[in-house]
C-alpha atoms as a PDB file:
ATOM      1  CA  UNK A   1      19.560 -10.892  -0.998  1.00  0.00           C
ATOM      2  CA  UNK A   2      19.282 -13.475   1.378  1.00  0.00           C
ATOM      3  CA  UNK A   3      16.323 -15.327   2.890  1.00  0.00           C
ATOM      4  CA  UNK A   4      16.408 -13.877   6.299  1.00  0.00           C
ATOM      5  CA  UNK A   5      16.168 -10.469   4.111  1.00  0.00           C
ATOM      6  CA  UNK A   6      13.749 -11.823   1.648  1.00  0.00           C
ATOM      7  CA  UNK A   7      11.409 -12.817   4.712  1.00  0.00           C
ATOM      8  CA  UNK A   8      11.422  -9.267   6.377  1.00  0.00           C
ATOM      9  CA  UNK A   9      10.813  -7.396   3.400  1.00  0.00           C
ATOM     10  CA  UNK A  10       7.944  -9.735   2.596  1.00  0.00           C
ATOM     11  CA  UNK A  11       6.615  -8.644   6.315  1.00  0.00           C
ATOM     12  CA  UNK A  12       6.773  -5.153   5.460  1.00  0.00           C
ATOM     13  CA  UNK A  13       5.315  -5.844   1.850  1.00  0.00           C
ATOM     14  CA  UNK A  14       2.512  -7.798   3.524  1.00  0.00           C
ATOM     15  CA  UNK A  15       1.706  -5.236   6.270  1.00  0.00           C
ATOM     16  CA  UNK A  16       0.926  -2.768   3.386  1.00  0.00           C
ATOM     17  CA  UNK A  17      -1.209  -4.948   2.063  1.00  0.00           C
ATOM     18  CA  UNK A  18      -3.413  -5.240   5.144  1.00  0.00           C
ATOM     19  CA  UNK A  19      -3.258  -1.751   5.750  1.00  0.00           C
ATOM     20  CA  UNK A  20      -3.249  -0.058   2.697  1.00  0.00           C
ATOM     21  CA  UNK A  21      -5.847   2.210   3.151  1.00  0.00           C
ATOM     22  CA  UNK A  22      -3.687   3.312   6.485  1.00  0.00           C
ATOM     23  CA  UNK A  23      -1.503   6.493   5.958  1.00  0.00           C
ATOM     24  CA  UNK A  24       1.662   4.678   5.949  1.00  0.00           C
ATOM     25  CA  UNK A  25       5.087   6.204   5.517  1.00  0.00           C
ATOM     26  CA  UNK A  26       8.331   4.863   4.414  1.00  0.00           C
ATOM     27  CA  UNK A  27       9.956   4.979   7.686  1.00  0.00           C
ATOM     28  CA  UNK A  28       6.688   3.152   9.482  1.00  0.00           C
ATOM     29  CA  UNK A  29       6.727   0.288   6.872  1.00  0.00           C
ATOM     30  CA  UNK A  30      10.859  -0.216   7.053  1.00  0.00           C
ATOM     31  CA  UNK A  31      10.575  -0.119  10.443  1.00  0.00           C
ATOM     32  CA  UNK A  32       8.714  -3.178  10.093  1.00  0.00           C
ATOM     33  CA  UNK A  33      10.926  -4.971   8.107  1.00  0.00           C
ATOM     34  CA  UNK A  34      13.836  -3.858  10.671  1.00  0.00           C
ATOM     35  CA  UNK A  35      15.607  -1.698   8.536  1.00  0.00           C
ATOM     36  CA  UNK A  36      16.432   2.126   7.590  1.00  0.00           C
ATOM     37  CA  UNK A  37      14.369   3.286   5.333  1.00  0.00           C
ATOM     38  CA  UNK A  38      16.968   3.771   2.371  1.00  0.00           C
ATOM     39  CA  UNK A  39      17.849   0.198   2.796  1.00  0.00           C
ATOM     40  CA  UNK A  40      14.649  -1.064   2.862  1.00  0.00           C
ATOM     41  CA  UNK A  41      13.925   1.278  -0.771  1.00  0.00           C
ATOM     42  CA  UNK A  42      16.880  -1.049  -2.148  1.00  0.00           C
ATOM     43  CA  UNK A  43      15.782  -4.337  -0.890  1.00  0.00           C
ATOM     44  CA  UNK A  44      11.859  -3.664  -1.632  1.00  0.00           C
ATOM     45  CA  UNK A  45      12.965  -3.114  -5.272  1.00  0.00           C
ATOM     46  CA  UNK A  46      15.455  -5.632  -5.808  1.00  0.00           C
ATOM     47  CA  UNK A  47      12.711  -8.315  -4.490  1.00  0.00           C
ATOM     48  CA  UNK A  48      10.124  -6.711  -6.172  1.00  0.00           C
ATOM     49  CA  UNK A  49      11.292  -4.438  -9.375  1.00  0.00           C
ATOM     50  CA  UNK A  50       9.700  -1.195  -7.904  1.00  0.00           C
ATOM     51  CA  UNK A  51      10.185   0.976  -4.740  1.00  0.00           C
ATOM     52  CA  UNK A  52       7.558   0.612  -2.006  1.00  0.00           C
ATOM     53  CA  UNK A  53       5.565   3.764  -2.860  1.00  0.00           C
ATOM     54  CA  UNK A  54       5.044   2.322  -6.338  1.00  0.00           C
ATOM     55  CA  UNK A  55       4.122  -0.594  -4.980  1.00  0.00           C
ATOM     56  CA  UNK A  56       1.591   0.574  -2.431  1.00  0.00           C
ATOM     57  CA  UNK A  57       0.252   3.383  -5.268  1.00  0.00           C
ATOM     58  CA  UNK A  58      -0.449   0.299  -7.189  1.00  0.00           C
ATOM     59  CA  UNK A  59      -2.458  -1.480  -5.047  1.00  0.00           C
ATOM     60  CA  UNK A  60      -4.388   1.758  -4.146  1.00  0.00           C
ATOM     61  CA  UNK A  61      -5.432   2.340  -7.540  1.00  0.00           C
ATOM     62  CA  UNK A  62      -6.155  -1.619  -8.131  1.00  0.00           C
ATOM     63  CA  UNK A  63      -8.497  -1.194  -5.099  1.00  0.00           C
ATOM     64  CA  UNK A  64     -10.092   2.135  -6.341  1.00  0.00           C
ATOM     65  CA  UNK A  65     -10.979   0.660  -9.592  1.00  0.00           C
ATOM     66  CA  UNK A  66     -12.870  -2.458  -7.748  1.00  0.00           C
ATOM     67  CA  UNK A  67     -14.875   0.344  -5.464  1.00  0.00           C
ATOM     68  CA  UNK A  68     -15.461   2.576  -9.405  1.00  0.00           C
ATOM     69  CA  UNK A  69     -16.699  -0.542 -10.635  1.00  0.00           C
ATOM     70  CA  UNK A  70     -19.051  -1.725  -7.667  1.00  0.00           C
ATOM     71  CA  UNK A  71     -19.960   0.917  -5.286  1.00  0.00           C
ATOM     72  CA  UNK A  72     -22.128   4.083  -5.317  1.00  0.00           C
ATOM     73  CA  UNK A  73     -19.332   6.457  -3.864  1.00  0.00           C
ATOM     74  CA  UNK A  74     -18.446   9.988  -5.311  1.00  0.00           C
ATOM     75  CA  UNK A  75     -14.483   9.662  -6.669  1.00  0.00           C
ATOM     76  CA  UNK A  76     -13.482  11.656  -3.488  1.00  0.00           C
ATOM     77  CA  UNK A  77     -14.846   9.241  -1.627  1.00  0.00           C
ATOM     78  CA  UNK A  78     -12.923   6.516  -3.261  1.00  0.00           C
ATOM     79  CA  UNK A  79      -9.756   8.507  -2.961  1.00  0.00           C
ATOM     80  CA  UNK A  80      -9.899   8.833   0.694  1.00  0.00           C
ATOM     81  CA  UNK A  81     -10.967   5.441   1.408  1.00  0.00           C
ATOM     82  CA  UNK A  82      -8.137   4.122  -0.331  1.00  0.00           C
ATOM     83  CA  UNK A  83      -5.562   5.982   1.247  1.00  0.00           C
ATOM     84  CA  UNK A  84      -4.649   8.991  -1.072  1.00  0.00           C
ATOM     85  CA  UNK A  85      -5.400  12.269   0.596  1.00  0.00           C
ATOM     86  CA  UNK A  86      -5.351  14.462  -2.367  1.00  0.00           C
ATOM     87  CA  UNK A  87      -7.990  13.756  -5.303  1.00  0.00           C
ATOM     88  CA  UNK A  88      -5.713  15.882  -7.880  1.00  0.00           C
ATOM     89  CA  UNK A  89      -2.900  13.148  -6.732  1.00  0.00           C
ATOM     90  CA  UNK A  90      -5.617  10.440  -6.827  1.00  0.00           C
ATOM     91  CA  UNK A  91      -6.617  11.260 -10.443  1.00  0.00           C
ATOM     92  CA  UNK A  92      -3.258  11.935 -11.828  1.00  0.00           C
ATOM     93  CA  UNK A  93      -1.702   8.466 -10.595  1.00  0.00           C
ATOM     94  CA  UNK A  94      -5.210   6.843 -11.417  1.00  0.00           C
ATOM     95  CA  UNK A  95      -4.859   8.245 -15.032  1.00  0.00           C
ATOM     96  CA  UNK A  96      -1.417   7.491 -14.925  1.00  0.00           C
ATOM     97  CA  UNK A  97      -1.894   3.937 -14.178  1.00  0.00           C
ATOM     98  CA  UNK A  98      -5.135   2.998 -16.390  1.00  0.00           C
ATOM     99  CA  UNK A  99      -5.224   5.550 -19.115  1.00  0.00           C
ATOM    100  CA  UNK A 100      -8.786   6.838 -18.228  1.00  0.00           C
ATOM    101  CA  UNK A 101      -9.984   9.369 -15.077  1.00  0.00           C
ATOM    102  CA  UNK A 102     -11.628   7.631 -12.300  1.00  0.00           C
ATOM    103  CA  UNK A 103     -14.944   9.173 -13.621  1.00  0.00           C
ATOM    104  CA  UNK A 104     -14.096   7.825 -17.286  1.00  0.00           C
ATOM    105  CA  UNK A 105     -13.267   4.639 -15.764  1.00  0.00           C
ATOM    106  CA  UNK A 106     -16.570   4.284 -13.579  1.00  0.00           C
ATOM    107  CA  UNK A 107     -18.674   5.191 -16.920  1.00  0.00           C
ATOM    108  CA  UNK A 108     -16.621   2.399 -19.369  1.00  0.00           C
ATOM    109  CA  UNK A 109     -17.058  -0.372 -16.549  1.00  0.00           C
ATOM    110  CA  UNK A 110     -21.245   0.098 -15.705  1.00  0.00           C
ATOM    111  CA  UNK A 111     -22.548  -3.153 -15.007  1.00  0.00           C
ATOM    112  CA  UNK A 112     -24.696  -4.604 -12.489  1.00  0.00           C
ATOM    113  CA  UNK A 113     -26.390  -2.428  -9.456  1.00  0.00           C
ATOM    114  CA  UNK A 114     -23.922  -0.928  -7.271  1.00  0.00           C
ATOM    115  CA  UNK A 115     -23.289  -1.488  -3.792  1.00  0.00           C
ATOM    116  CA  UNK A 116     -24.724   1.340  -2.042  1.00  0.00           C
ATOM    117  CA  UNK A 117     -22.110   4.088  -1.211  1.00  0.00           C
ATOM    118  CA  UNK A 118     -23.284   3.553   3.203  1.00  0.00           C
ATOM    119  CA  UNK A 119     -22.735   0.012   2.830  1.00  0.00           C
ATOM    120  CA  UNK A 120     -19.294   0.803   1.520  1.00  0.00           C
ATOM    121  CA  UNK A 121     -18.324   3.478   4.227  1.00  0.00           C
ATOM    122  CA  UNK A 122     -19.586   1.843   6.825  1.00  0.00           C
ATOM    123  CA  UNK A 123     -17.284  -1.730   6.216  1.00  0.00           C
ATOM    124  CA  UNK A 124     -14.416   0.480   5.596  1.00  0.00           C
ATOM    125  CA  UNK A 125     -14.988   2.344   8.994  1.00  0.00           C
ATOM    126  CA  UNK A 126     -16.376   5.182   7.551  1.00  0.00           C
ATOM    127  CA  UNK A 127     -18.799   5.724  10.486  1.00  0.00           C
ATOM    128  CA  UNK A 128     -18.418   6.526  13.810  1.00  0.00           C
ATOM    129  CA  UNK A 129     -19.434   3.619  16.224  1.00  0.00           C
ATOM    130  CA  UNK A 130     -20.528   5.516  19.511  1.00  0.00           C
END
């Protein structure tokens, strides 16, 4: 791969990380490396070692646990504010990925007071503004 390559896929790979509570798609986030999206699938993972919904499942879950471990939110609210829109998909990759269910997580990592769930949403743009 060469650097002009390198340097779009890292565009892509950095737009998911600002938006990765965003529904993205594959064709969205290869579009903004400038490429097709099977092309950009072989570039993400030779530059990286895994395919871009791997990657961006990843960093969903890594997030999650951060909101399990420090805010008052029910696991479906984590789920959605992350980006997953199915909490059976949301537990089975978050089991998949840690070994525990987001509830069995939340329960091994109590520590100090949480951060109250309407704190949370409303940082996240879970309220409407009008």
């Amino acid at each position: 791969m060469d650097t002009d390559q390198l340097r779009q896929v890292r565009l892509a790979k950095d737009a998911m990380d600002r938006d990765w509570a965003e529904p993205l798609d594959l064709a969205r986030v290869a579009a903004e490396a400038g490429y097709s999206r099977y092309h950009f699938v072989r570039l993400f993972r030779e530059a990286y070692g895994e395919t871009p919904g791997r990657y961006l499942g990843r960093r969903r879950i890594e997030r999650a646990q951060e909101l399990l471990r420090s805010a008052n939110l029910t696991v479906t609210e984590i789920c959605m504010l992350v980006g997953f829109t199915s909490v059976g998909t949301f537990c089975t990759r978050f089991k998949e990925q840690t070994g525990l269910t987001p509830t069995e997580f939340r329960d091994r990592s109590a520590g100090p007071a949480a951060i109250p769930g309407c704190f949370v949403l409303f940082w996240a743009g879970g309220f409407r503004r009008d």
